[in-house]
Protein backbone atom coordinates (compact mmCIF):
# COMPACT_ATOMS: atom_id res chain seq x y z
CA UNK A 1 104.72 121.15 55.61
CA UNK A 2 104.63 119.45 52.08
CA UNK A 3 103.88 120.57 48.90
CA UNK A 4 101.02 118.06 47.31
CA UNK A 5 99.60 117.96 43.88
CA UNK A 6 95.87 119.23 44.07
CA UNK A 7 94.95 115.71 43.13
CA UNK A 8 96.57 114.35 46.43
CA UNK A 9 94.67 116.67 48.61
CA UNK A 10 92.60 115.84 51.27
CA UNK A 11 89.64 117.02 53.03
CA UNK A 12 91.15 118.71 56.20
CA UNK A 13 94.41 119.66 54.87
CA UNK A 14 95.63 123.08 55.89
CA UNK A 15 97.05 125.41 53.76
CA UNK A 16 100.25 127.15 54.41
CA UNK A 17 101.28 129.47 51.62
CA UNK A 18 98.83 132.01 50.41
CA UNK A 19 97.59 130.36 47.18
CA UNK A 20 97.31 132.81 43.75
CA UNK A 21 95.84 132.24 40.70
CA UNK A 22 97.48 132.27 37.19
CA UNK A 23 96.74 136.04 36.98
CA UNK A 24 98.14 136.73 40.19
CA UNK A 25 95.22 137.73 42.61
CA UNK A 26 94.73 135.62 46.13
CA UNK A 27 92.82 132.57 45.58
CA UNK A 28 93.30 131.21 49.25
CA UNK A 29 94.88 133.14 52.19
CA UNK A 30 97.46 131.12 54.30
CA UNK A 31 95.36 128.96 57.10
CA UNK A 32 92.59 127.71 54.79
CA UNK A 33 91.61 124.45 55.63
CA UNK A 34 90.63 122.59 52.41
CA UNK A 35 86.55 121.47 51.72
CA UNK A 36 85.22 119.73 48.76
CA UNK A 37 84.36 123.03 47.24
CA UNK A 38 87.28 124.55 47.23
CA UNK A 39 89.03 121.50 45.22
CA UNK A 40 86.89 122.58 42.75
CA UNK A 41 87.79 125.68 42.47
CA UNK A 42 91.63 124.72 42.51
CA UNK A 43 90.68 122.69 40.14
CA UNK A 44 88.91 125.50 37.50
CA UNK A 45 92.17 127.63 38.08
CA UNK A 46 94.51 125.07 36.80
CA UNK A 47 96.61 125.11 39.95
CA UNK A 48 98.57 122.22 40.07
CA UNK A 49 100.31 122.06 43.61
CA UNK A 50 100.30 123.63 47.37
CA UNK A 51 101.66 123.79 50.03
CA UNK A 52 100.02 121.94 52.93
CA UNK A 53 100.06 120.61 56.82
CA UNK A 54 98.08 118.18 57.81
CA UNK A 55 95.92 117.43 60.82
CA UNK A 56 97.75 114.26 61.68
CA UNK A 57 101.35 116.19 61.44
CA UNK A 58 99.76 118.87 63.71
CA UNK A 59 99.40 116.28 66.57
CA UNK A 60 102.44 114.71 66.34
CA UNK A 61 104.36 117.79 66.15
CA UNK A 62 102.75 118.74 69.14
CA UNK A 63 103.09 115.05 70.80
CA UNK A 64 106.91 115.65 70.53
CA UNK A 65 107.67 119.12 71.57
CA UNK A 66 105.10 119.24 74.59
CA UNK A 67 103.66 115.48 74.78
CA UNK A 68 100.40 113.65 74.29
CA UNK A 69 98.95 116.13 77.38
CA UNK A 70 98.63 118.83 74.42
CA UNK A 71 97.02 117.21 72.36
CA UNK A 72 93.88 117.85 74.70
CA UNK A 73 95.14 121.31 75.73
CA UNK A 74 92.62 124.23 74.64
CA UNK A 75 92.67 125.64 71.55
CA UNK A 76 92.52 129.32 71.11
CA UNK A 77 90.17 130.68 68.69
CA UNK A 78 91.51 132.52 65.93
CA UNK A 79 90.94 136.79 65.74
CA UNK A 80 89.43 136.22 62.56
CA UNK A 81 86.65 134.10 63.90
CA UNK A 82 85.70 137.10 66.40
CA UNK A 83 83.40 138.73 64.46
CA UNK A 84 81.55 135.32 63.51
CA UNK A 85 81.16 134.90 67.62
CA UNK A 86 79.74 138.57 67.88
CA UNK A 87 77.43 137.98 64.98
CA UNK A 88 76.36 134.87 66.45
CA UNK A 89 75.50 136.42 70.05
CA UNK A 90 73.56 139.10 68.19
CA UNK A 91 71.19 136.73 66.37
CA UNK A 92 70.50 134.75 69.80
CA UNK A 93 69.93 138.08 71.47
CA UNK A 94 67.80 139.82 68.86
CA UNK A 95 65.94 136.14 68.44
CA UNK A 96 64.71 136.44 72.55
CA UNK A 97 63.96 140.13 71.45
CA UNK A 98 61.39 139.64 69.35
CA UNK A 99 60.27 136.32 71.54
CA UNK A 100 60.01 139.04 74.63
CA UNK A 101 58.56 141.63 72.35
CA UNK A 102 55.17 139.39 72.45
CA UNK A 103 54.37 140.96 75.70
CA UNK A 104 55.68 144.20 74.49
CA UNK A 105 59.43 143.80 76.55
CA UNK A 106 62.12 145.33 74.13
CA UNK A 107 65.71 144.74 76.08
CA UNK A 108 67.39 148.10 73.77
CA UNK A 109 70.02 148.40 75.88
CA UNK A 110 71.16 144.99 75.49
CA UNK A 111 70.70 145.19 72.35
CA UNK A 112 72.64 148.49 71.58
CA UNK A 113 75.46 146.95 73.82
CA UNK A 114 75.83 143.57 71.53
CA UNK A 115 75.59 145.87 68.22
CA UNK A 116 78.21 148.08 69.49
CA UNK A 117 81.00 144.78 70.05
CA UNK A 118 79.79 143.92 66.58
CA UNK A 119 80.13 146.95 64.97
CA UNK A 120 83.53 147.26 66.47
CA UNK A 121 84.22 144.18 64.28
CA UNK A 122 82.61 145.65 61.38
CA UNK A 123 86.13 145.62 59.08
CA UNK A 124 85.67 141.82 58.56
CA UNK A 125 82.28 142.10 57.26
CA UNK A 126 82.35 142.20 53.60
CA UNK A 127 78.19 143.36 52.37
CA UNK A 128 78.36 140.87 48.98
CA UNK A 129 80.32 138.07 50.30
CA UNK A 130 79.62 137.55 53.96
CA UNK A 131 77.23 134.64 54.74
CA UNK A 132 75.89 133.16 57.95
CA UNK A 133 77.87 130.35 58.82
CA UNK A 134 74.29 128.26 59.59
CA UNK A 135 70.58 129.70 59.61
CA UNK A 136 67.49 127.42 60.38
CA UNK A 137 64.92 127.37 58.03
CA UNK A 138 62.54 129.72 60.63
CA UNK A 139 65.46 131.71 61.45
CA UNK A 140 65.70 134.01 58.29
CA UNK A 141 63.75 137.24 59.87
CA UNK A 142 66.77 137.52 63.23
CA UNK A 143 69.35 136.88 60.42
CA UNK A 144 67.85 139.52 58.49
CA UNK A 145 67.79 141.74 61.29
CA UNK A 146 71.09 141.73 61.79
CA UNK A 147 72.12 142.19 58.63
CA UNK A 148 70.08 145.23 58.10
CA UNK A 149 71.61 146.96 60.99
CA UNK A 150 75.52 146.02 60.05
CA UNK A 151 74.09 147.53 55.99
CA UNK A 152 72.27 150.46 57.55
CA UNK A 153 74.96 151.92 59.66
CA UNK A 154 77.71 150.96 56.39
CA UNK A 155 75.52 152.55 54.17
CA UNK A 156 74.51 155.45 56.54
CA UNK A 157 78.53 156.34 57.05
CA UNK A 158 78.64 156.69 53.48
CA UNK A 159 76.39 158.65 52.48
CA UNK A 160 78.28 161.13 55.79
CA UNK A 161 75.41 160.68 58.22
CA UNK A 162 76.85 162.33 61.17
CA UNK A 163 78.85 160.02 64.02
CA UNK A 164 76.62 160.64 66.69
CA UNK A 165 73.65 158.95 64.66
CA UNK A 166 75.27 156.09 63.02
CA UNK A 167 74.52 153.63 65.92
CA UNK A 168 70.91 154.58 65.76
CA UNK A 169 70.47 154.07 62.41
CA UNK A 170 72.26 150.84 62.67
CA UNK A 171 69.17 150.16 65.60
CA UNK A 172 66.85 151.03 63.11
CA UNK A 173 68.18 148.23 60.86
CA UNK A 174 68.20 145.60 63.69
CA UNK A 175 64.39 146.67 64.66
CA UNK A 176 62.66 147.44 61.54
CA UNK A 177 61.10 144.08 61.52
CA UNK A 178 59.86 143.59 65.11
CA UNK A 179 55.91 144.42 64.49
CA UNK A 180 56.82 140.44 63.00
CA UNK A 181 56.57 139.31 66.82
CA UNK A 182 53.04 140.08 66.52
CA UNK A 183 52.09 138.40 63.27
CA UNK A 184 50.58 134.91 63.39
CA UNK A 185 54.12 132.57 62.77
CA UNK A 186 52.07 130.23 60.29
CA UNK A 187 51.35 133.73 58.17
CA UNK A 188 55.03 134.19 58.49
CA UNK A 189 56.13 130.88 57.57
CA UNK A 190 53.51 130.06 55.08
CA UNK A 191 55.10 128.20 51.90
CA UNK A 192 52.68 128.96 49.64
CA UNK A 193 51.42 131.97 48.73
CA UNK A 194 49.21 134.11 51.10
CA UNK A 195 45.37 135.41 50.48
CA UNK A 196 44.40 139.21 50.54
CA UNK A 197 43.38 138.76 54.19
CA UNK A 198 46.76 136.90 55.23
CA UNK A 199 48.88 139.71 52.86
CA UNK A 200 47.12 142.63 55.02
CA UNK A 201 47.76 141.11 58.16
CA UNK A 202 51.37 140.73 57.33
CA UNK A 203 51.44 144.44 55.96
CA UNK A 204 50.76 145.53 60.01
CA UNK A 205 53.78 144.49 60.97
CA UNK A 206 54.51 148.33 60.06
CA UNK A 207 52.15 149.57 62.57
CA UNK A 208 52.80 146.77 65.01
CA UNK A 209 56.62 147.55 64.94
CA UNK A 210 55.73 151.42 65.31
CA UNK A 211 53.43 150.75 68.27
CA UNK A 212 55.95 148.39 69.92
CA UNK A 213 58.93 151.28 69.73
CA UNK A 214 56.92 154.70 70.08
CA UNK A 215 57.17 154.96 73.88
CA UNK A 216 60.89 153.94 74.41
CA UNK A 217 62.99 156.82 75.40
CA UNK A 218 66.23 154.44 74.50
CA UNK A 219 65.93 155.24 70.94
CA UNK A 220 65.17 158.23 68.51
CA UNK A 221 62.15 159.34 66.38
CA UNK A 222 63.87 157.91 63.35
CA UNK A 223 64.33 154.12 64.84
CA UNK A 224 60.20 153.92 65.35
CA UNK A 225 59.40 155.72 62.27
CA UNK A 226 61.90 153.39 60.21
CA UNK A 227 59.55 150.20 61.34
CA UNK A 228 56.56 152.34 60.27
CA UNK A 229 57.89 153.28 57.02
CA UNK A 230 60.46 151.15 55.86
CA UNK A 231 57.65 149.43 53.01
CA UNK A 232 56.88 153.48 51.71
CA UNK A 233 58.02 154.66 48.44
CA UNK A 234 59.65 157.37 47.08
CA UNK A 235 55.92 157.93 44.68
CA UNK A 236 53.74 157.10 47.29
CA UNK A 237 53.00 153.59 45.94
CA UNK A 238 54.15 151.75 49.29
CA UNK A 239 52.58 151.25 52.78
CA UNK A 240 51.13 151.26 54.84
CA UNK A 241 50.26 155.08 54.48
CA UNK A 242 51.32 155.26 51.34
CA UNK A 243 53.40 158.92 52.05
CA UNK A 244 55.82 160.64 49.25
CA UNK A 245 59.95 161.05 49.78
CA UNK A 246 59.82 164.13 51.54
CA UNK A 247 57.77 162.47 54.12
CA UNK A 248 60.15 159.54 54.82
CA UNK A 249 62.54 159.53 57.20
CA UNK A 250 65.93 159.44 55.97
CA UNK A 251 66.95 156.65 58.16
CA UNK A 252 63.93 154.50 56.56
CA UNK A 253 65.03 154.84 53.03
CA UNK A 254 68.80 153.56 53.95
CA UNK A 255 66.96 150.94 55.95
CA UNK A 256 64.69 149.67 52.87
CA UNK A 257 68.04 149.33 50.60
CA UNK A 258 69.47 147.09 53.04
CA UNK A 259 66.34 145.40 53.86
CA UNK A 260 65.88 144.43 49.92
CA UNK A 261 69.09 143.57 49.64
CA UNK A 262 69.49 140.99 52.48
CA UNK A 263 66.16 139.84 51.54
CA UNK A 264 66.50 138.43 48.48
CA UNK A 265 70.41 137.04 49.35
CA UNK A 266 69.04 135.04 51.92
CA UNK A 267 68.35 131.20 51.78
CA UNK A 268 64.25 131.68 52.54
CA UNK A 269 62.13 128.39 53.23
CA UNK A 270 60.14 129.25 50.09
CA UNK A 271 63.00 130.85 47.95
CA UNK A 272 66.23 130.03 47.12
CA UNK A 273 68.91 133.14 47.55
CA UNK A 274 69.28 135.23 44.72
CA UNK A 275 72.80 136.41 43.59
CA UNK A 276 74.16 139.59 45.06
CA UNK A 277 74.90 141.24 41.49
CA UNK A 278 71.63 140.39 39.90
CA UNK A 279 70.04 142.20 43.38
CA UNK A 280 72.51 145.49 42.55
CA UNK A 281 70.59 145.21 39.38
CA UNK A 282 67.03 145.08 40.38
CA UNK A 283 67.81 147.77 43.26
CA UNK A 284 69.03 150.02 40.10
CA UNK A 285 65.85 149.96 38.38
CA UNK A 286 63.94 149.88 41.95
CA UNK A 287 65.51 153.65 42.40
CA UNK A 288 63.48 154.76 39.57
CA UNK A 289 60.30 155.98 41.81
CA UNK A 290 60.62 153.31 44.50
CA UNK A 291 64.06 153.38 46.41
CA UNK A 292 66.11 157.06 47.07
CA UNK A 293 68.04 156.66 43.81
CA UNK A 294 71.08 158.35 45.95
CA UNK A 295 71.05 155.54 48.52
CA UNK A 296 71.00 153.00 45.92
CA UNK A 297 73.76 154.83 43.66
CA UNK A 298 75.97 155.34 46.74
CA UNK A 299 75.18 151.59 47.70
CA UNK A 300 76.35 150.00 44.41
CA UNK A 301 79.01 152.26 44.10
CA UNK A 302 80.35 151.34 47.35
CA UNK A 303 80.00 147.73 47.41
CA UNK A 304 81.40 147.06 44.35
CA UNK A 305 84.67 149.23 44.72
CA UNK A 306 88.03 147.08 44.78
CA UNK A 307 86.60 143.84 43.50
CA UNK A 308 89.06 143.44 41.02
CA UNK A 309 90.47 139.83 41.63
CA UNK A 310 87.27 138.35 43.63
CA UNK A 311 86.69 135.02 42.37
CA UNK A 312 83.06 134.18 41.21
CA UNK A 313 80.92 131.66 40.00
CA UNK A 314 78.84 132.70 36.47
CA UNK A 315 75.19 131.14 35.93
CA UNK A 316 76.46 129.11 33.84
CA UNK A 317 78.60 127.26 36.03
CA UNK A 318 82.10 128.27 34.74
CA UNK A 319 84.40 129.96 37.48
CA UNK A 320 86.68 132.83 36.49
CA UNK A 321 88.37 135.97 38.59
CA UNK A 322 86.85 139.69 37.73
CA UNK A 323 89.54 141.53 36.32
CA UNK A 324 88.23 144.89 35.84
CA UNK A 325 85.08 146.80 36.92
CA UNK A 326 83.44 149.21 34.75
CA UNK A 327 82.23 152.23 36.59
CA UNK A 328 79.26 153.00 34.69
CA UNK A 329 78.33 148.97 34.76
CA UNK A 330 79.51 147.97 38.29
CA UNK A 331 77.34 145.06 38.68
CA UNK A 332 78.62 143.79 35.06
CA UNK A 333 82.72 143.14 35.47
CA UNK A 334 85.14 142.03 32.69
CA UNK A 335 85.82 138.02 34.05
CA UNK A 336 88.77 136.14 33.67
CA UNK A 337 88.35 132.41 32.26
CA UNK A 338 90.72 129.87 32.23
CA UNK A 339 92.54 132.77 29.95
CA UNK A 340 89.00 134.70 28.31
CA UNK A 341 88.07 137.55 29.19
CA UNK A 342 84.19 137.73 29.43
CA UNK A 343 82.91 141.44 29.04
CA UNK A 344 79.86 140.82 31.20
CA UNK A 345 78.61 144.35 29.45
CA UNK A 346 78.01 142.50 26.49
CA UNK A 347 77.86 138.88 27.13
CA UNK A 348 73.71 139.72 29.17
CA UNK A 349 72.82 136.40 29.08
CA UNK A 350 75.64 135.81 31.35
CA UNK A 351 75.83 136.65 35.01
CA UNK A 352 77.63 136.54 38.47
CA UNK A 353 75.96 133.67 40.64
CA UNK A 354 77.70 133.21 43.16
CA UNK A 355 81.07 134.96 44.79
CA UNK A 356 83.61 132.44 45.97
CA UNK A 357 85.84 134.30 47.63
């Protein structure tokens, strides 16, 4: 271990000691292995030195207490890295899903079994920071799926839907899209923008997702109605029946929260990923007629709860640490930088881009 000046650092080096910013909240926990970015971001808090290990004093270490042999030994992968592994399975498995679903084969009980040894991991998935560690271009709509479901059944415990239905309406997240396995890919993937016959075609993926689930005795009424309906509206403005609130199942309105939300904070081939507060904010005005306002309110309230010390990125490129969160402005935080406090409230040209960590 040695303690190096930020300006000594290298790519690779590992740190050691938890690092904190001037304020005090955790910048980097213990074990973080240094990347370009995060120089920068040492860099914006003004913190001068850390403590560090480095690869090569790894290997010798090891060369002397067990010999070279180690050095090739197997390396166990961390606990933290578990959910990342269980994520990963789920996107391959949910990717053959809708590649099966072609000829109308839906493996749900695979499926239910990979979602469950996710879901058991569900602690280290945070909704506003957590980001696929690599997605393909044509990949977005398994990623999505998978995100939906790990929202859906967050969101769903919050709002106290009972145990015994959580895991279906976390199944009604992971197969809301599937009618998509029908849809002509080059509709799908299209990267410029569709015509009225292309839009309509897309707009069945409703009814082909409803027709693909309605005969499976695996999952409930509300998984196959949340395909059908999770594009309704709470004034009858959305399809593809166009039916009020009262006729929407509850598990498709959670569903279409999450569904916006991942949407939009996904890298698309066409569109760039939005930031997760400036989403909060369009979902806010979406509850007004469009989204159940109390899935949205419980939403925002919920993911932005103990944020105080996340570090973030504003659009304007400056980094800073939020430093208090106003409960009738959640999305809008007081930010910390470099010693000014930015009242986000009042500063509306100003927003959160990007959250570091």
């Amino acid at each position: 271990m040695a303690n190096v000046t930020v300006s000594g650092l290298k790519l690779g080096d590992k740190i050691v000691q938890d690092v904190h910013t001037p304020l005090g909240s955790l910048l980097f926990h213990k074990g973080k292995v240094i990347l370009q970015r995060d120089l920068e971001i040492l860099q914006a808090f003004l913190i001068t030195q850390v403590a560090v290990e480095r690869p090569e004093d790894k290997l010798k270490a090891q060369e002397i207490e067990e010999g070279s042999d180690s050095v090739t030994a197997s390396v166990t992968t961390p606990a933290s890295l578990s959910f990342y592994e269980q994520y990963e399975k789920m996107v391959s498995l949910i990717k053959r899903a809708f590649k099966s679903a072609i000829v109308n084969d839906i493996p749900v009980l695979e499926l239910r079994s990979q979602l469950e040894l996710l879901i058991d991991q569900i602690s280290q998935y945070n909704v506003l920071t957590f980001s696929p560690r690599q997605m393909k271009e044509r990949e977005y709509m398994y990623h999505n799926a998978v995100l939906v479901a790990l929202t859906s059944y967050m969101l769903a415990k919050w709002k106290g839907i009972p145990q015994k239905e959580l895991m279906q309406v976390a199944l009604a997240g992971l197969l809301h899209d599937i009618g998509n396995a029908k849809v002509d890919p080059d509709i799908l993937f299209k990267p410029i923008a569709l015509t009225s016959e292309e839009t309509e075609e897309v707009r069945r993926h409703t009814t082909y997702g409803y027709n693909l689930l309605k005969n499976l005795a695996s999952i409930n009424d509300g998984v196959k109605r949340t395909a059908l309906q999770h594009h309704e509206k709470i004034d009858a403005s959305g399809y593809p029946l166009g039916v009020k609130s009262e006729q929407i199942h509850p598990y498709a309105k959670i569903v279409a929260v999450a569904d916006i939300f991942h949407a939009m904070t996904l890298d698309r081939a066409f569109k760039k990923a939005a930031s997760p507060y400036s989403v909060l904010e369009l979902l806010a005005e979406e509850s007004f007629g469009k989204l159940d306002a109390d899935c949205v309110r419980t939403f925002i309230h919920r993911v932005t709860q103990f944020h105080n010390g996340m570090i973030v990125r504003l659009n304007d490129g400056r980094m800073g640490e939020i430093v208090f969160s106003d409960h009738q402005h959640p999305t809008r935080p007081w930010v910390s930088v470099k010693g000014q406090i930015i009242n986000l409230v009042h500063e509306r040209n100003l927003y959160i881009q990007e959250i570091i960590s």
